[in-house]
C-alpha atoms as a PDB file:
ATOM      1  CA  UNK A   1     -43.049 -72.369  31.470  1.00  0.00           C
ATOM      2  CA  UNK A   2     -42.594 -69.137  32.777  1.00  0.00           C
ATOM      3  CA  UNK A   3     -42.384 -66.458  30.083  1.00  0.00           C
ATOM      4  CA  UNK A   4     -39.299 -63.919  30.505  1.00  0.00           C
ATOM      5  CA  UNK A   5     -40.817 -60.411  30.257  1.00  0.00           C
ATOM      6  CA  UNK A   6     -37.555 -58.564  31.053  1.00  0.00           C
ATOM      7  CA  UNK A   7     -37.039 -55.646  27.339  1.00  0.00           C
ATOM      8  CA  UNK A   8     -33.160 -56.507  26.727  1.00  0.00           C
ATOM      9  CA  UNK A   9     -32.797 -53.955  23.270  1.00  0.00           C
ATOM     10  CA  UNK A  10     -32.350 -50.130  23.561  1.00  0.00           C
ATOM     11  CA  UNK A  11     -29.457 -48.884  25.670  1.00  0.00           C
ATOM     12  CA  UNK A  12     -29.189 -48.897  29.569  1.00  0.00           C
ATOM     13  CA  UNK A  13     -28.618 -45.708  31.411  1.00  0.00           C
ATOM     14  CA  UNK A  14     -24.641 -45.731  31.338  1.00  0.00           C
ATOM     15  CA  UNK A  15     -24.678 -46.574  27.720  1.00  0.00           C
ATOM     16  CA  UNK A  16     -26.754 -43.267  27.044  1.00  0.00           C
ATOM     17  CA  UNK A  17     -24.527 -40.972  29.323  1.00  0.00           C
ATOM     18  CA  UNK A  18     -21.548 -42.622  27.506  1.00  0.00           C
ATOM     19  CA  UNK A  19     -22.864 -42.106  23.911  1.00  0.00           C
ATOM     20  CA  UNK A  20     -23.690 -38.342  24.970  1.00  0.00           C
ATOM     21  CA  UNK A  21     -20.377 -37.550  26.442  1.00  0.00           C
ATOM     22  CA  UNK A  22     -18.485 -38.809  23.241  1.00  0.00           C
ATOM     23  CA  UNK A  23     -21.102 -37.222  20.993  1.00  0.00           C
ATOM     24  CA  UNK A  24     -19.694 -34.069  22.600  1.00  0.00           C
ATOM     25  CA  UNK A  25     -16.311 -34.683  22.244  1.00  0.00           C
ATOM     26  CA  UNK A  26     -17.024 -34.928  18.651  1.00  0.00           C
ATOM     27  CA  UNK A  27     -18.899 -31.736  18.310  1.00  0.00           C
ATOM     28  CA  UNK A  28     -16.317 -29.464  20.429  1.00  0.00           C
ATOM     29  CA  UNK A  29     -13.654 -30.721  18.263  1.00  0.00           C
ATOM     30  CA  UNK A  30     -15.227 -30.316  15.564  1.00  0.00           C
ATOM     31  CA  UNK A  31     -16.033 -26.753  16.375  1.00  0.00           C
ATOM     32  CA  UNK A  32     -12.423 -26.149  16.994  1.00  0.00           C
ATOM     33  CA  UNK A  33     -11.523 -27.578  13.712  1.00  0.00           C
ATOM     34  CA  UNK A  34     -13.975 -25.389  11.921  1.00  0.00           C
ATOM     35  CA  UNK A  35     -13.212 -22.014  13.890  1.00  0.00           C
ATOM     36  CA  UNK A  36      -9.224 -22.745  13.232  1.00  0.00           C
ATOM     37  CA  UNK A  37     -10.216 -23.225   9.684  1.00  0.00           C
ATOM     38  CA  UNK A  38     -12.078 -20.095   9.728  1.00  0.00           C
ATOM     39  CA  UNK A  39      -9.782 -18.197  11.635  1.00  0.00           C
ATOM     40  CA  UNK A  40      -6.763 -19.346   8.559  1.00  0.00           C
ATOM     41  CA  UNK A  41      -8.957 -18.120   6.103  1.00  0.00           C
ATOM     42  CA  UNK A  42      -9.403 -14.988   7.398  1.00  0.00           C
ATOM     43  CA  UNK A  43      -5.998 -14.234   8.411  1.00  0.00           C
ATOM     44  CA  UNK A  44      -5.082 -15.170   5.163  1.00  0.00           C
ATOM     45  CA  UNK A  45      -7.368 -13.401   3.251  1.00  0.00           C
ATOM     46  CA  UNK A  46      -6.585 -10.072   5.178  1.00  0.00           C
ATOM     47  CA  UNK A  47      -2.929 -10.552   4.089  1.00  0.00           C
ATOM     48  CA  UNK A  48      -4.089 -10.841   0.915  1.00  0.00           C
ATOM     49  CA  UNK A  49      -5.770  -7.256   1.018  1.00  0.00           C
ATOM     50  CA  UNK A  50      -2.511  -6.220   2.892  1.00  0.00           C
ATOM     51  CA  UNK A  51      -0.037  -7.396   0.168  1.00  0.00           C
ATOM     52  CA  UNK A  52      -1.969  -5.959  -2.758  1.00  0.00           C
ATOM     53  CA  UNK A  53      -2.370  -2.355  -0.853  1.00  0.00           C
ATOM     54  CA  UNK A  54       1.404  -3.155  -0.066  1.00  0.00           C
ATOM     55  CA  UNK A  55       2.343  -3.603  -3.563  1.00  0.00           C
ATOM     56  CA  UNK A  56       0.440  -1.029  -5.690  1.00  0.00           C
ATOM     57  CA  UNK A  57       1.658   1.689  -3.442  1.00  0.00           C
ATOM     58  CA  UNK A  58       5.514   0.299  -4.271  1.00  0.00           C
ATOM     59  CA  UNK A  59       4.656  -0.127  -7.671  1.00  0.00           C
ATOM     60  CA  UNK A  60       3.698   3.576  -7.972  1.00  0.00           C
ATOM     61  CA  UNK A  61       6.243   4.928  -5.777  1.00  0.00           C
ATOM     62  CA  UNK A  62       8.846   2.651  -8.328  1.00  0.00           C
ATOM     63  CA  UNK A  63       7.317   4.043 -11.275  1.00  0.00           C
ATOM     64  CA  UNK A  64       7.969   7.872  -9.952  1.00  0.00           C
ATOM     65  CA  UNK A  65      11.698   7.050  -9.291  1.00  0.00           C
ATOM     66  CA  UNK A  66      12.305   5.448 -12.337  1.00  0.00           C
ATOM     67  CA  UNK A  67      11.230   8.309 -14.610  1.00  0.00           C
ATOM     68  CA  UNK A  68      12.759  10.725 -12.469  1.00  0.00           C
ATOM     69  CA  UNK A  69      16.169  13.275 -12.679  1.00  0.00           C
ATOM     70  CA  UNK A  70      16.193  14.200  -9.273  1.00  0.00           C
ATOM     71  CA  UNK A  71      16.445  12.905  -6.203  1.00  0.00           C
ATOM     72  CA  UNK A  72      15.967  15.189  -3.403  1.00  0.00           C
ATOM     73  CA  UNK A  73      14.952  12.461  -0.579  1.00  0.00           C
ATOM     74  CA  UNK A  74      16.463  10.187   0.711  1.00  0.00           C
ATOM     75  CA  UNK A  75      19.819  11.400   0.721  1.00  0.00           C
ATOM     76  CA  UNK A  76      20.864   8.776   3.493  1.00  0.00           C
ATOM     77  CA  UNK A  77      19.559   5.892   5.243  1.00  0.00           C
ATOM     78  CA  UNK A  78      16.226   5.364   7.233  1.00  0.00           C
ATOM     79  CA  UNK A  79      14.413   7.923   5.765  1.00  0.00           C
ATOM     80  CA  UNK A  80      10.656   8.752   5.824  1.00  0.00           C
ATOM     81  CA  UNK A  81      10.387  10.746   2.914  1.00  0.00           C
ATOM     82  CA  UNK A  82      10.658  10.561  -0.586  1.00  0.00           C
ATOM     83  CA  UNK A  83      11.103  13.226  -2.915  1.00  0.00           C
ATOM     84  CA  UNK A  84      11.788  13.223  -6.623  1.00  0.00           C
ATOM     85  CA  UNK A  85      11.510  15.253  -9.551  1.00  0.00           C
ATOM     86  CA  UNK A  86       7.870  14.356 -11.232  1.00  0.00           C
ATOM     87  CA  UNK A  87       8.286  13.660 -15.007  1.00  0.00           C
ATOM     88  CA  UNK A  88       5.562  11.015 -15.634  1.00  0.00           C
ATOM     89  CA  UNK A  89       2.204  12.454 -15.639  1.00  0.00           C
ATOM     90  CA  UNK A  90      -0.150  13.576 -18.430  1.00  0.00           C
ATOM     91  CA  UNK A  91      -3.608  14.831 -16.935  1.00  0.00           C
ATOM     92  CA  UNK A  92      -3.214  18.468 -17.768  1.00  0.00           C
ATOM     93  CA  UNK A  93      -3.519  20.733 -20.784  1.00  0.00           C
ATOM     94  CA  UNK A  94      -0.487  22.182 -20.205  1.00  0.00           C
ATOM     95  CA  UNK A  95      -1.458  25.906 -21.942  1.00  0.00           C
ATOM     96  CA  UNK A  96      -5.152  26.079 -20.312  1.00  0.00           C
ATOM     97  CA  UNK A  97      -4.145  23.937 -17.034  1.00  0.00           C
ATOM     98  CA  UNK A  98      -7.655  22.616 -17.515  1.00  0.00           C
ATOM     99  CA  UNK A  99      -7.919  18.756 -16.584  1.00  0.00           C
ATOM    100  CA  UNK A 100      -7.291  16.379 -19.317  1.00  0.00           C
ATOM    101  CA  UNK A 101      -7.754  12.807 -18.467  1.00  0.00           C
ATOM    102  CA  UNK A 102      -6.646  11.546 -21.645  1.00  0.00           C
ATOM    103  CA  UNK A 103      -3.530  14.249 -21.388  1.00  0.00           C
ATOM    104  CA  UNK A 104      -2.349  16.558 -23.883  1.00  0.00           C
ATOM    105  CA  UNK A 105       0.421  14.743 -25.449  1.00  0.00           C
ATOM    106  CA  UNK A 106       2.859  16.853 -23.158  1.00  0.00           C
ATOM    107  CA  UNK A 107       4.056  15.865 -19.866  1.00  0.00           C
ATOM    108  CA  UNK A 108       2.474  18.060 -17.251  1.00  0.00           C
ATOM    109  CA  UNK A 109       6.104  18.888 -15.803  1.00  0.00           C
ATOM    110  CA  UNK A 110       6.722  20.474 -19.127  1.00  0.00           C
ATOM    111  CA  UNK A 111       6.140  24.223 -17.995  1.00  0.00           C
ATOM    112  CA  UNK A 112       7.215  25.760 -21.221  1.00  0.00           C
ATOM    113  CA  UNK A 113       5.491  23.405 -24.007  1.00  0.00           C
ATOM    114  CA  UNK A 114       8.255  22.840 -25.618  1.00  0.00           C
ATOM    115  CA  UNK A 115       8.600  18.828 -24.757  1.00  0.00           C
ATOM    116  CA  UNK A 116      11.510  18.881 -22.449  1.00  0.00           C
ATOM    117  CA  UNK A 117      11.103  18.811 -18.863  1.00  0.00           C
ATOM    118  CA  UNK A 118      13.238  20.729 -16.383  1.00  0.00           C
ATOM    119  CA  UNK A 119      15.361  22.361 -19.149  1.00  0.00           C
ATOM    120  CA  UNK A 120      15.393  26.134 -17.709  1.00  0.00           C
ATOM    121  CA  UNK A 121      15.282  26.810 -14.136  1.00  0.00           C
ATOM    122  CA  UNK A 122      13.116  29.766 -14.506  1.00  0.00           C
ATOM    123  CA  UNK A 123      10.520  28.852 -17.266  1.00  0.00           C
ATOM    124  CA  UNK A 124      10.834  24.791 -16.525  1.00  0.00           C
ATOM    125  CA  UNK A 125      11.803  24.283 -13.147  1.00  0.00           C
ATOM    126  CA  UNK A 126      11.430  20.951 -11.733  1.00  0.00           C
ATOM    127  CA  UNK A 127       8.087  19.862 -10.193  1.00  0.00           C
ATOM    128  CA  UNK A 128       8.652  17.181  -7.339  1.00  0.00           C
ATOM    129  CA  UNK A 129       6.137  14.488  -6.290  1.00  0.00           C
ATOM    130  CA  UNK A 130       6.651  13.314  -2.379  1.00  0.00           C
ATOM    131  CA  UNK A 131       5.285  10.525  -0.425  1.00  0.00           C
ATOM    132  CA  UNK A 132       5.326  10.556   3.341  1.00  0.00           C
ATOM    133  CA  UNK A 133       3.808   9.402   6.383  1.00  0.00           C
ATOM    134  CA  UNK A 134       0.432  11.041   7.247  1.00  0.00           C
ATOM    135  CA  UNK A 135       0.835  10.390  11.448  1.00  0.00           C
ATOM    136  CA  UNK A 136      -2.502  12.316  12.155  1.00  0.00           C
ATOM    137  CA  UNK A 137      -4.388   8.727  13.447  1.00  0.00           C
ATOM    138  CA  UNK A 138      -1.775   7.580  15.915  1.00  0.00           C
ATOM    139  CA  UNK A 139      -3.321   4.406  15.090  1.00  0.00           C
ATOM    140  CA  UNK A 140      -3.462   4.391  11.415  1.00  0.00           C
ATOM    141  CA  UNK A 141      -0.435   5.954   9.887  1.00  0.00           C
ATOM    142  CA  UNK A 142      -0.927   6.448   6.002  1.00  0.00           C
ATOM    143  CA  UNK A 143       1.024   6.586   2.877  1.00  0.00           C
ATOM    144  CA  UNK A 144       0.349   9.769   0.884  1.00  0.00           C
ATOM    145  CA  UNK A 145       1.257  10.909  -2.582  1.00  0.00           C
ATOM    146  CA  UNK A 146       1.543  14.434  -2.642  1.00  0.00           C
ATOM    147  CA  UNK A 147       1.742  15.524  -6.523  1.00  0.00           C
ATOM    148  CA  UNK A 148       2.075  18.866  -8.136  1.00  0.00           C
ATOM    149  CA  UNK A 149      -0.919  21.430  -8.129  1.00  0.00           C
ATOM    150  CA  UNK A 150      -0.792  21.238 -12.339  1.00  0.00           C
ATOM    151  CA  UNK A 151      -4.063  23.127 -12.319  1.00  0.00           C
ATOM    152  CA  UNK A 152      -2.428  26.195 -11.739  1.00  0.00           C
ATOM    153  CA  UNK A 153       1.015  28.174 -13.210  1.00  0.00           C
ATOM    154  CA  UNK A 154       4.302  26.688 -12.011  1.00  0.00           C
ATOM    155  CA  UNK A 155       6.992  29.209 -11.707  1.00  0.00           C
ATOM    156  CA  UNK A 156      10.209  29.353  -9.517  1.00  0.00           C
ATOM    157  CA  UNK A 157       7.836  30.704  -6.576  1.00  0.00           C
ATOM    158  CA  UNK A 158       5.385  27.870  -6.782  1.00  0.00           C
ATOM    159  CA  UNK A 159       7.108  25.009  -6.434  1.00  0.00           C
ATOM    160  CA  UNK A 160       5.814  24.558  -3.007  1.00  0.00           C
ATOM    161  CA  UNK A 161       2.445  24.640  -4.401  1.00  0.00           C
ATOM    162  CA  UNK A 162       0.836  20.983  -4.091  1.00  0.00           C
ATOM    163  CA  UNK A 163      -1.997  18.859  -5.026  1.00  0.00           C
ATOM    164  CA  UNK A 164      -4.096  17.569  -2.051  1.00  0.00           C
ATOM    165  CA  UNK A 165      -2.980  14.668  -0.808  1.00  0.00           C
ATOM    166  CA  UNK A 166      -3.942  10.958  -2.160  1.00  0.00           C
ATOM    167  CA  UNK A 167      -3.663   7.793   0.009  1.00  0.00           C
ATOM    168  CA  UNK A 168      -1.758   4.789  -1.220  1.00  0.00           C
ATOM    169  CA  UNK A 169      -2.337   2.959   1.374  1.00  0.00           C
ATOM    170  CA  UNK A 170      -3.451   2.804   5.207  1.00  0.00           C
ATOM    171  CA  UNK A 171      -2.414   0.394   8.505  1.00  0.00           C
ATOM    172  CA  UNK A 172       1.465   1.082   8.004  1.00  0.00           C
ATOM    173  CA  UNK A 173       3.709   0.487  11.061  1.00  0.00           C
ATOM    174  CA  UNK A 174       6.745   1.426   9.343  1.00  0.00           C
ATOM    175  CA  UNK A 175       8.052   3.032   5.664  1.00  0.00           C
ATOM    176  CA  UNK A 176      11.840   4.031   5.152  1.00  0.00           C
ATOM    177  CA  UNK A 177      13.448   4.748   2.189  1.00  0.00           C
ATOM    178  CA  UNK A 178      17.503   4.930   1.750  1.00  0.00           C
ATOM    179  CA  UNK A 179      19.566   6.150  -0.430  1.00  0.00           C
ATOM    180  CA  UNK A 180      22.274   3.589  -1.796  1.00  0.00           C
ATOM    181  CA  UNK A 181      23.435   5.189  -4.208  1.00  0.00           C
ATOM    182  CA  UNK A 182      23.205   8.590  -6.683  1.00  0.00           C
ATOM    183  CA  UNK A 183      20.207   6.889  -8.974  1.00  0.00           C
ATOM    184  CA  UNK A 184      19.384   3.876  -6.433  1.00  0.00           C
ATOM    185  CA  UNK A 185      16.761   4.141  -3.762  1.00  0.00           C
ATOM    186  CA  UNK A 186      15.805   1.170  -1.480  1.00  0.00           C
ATOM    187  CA  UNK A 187      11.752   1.138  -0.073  1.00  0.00           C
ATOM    188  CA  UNK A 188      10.769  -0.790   2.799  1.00  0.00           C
ATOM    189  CA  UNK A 189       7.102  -0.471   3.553  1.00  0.00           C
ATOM    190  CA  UNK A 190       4.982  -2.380   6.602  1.00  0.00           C
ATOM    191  CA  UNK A 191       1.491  -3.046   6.763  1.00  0.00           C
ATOM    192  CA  UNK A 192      -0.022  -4.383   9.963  1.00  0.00           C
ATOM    193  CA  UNK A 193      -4.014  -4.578  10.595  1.00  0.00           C
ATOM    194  CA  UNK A 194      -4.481  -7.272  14.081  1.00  0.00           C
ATOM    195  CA  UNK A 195      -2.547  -9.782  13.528  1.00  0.00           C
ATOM    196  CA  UNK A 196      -1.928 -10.102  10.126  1.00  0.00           C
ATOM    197  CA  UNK A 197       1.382  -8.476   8.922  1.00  0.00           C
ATOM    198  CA  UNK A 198       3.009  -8.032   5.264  1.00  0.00           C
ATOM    199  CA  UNK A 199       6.650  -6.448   4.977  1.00  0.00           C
ATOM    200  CA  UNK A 200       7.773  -5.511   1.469  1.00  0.00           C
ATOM    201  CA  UNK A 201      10.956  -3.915   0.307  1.00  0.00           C
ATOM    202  CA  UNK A 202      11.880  -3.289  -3.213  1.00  0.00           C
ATOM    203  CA  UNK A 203      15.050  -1.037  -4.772  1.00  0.00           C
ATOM    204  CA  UNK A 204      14.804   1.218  -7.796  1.00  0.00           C
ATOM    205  CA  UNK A 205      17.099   2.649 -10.207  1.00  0.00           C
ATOM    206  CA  UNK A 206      16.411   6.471 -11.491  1.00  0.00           C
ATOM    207  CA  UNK A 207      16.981   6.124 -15.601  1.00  0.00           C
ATOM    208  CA  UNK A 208      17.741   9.525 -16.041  1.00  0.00           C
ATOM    209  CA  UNK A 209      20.565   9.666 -13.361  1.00  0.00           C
ATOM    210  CA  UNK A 210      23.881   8.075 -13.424  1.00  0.00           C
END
């Protein structure tokens, strides 16, 4: 009896090339599955770091608003510029004009010690806080807090004279502010950094104003 000496296990040649080509079907989807995953997460988490930049610098702007008597800017609709009366921080000594992080238990708009603010136009006049567009980096516009120099004597002729400029935040495409009515203010504030995008807007009511 003749013995039969023909191997039948293991794979033939068109099994292998077919095992190959569906092993790589697996891999590049999988590779697509994993980079859209990635992709997600990083969009999202650079949204993430947009909205909270987003919202702290609406939060502060808010806080300034509320607390304040005056409302210089806007004084219409689509407006770049804010500018109110300042009657919220305490970082100064107001007699030495030394800085005081803990404060002096006077607000630093209070020019005459006397613990009103803005009650005499020529021994209290009003300090005013403004936030505006800093266009320098066509590419990077900026939101910037420009407060009152406290560290040196406010009178009538200073009032022009201002603290250097702090950044609230950075990749905005667009900030307007309008005025809706005497003590309300609407803020609408866009962040874009590639293709993630975060749009806030927010309206505020001055206190102090009716």
């Amino acid at each position: 009896m003749k013995r039969n000496l023909k191997n039948n296990s293991g794979f033939t040649l068109l099994e292998l090339l077919v095992s190959i080509a569906l092993m790589g079907v697996i891999v590049v989807g999988l590779d697509q599955v994993l980079h859209t995953a990635i992709s997600a997460y990083d969009n999202t988490k650079e949204k993430q770091e947009l909205l909270i930049q987003a919202r702290f610098a609406l939060d502060r702007i808010s806080l300034f608003i509320q607390e304040s008597d005056s409302i210089v800017s806007p004084s219409d609709t689509g407006q770049e510029v804010i500018k109110v009366s300042e009657r919220l921080l305490d970082t100064y000594n107001n007699t030495t004009r030394a800085y005081v992080s803990a404060g002096d238990g006077l607000l630093d708009a209070d020019n005459n010690f006397n613990g009103r603010v803005n009650d005499d136009i020529t021994t209290d006049p009003a300090d005013y806080i403004i936030f505006d567009l800093d266009k320098t980096d066509a590419s990077n516009w900026k939101l910037q807090e420009k407060t009152p120099d406290y560290s040196t004597c406010c009178t009538a002729l200073l009032l022009a004279d201002f603290a250097a400029p702090i950044v609230l935040c950075e990749n905005v495409t667009a900030f307007s502010s309008s005025r809706l009515a005497a003590n309300l203010v609407e803020i609408a504030l866009t962040l874009t950094r590639g293709k993630s995008q975060v749009a806030l807007k927010t309206r505020v009511r001055a206190r102090l104003i009716e």
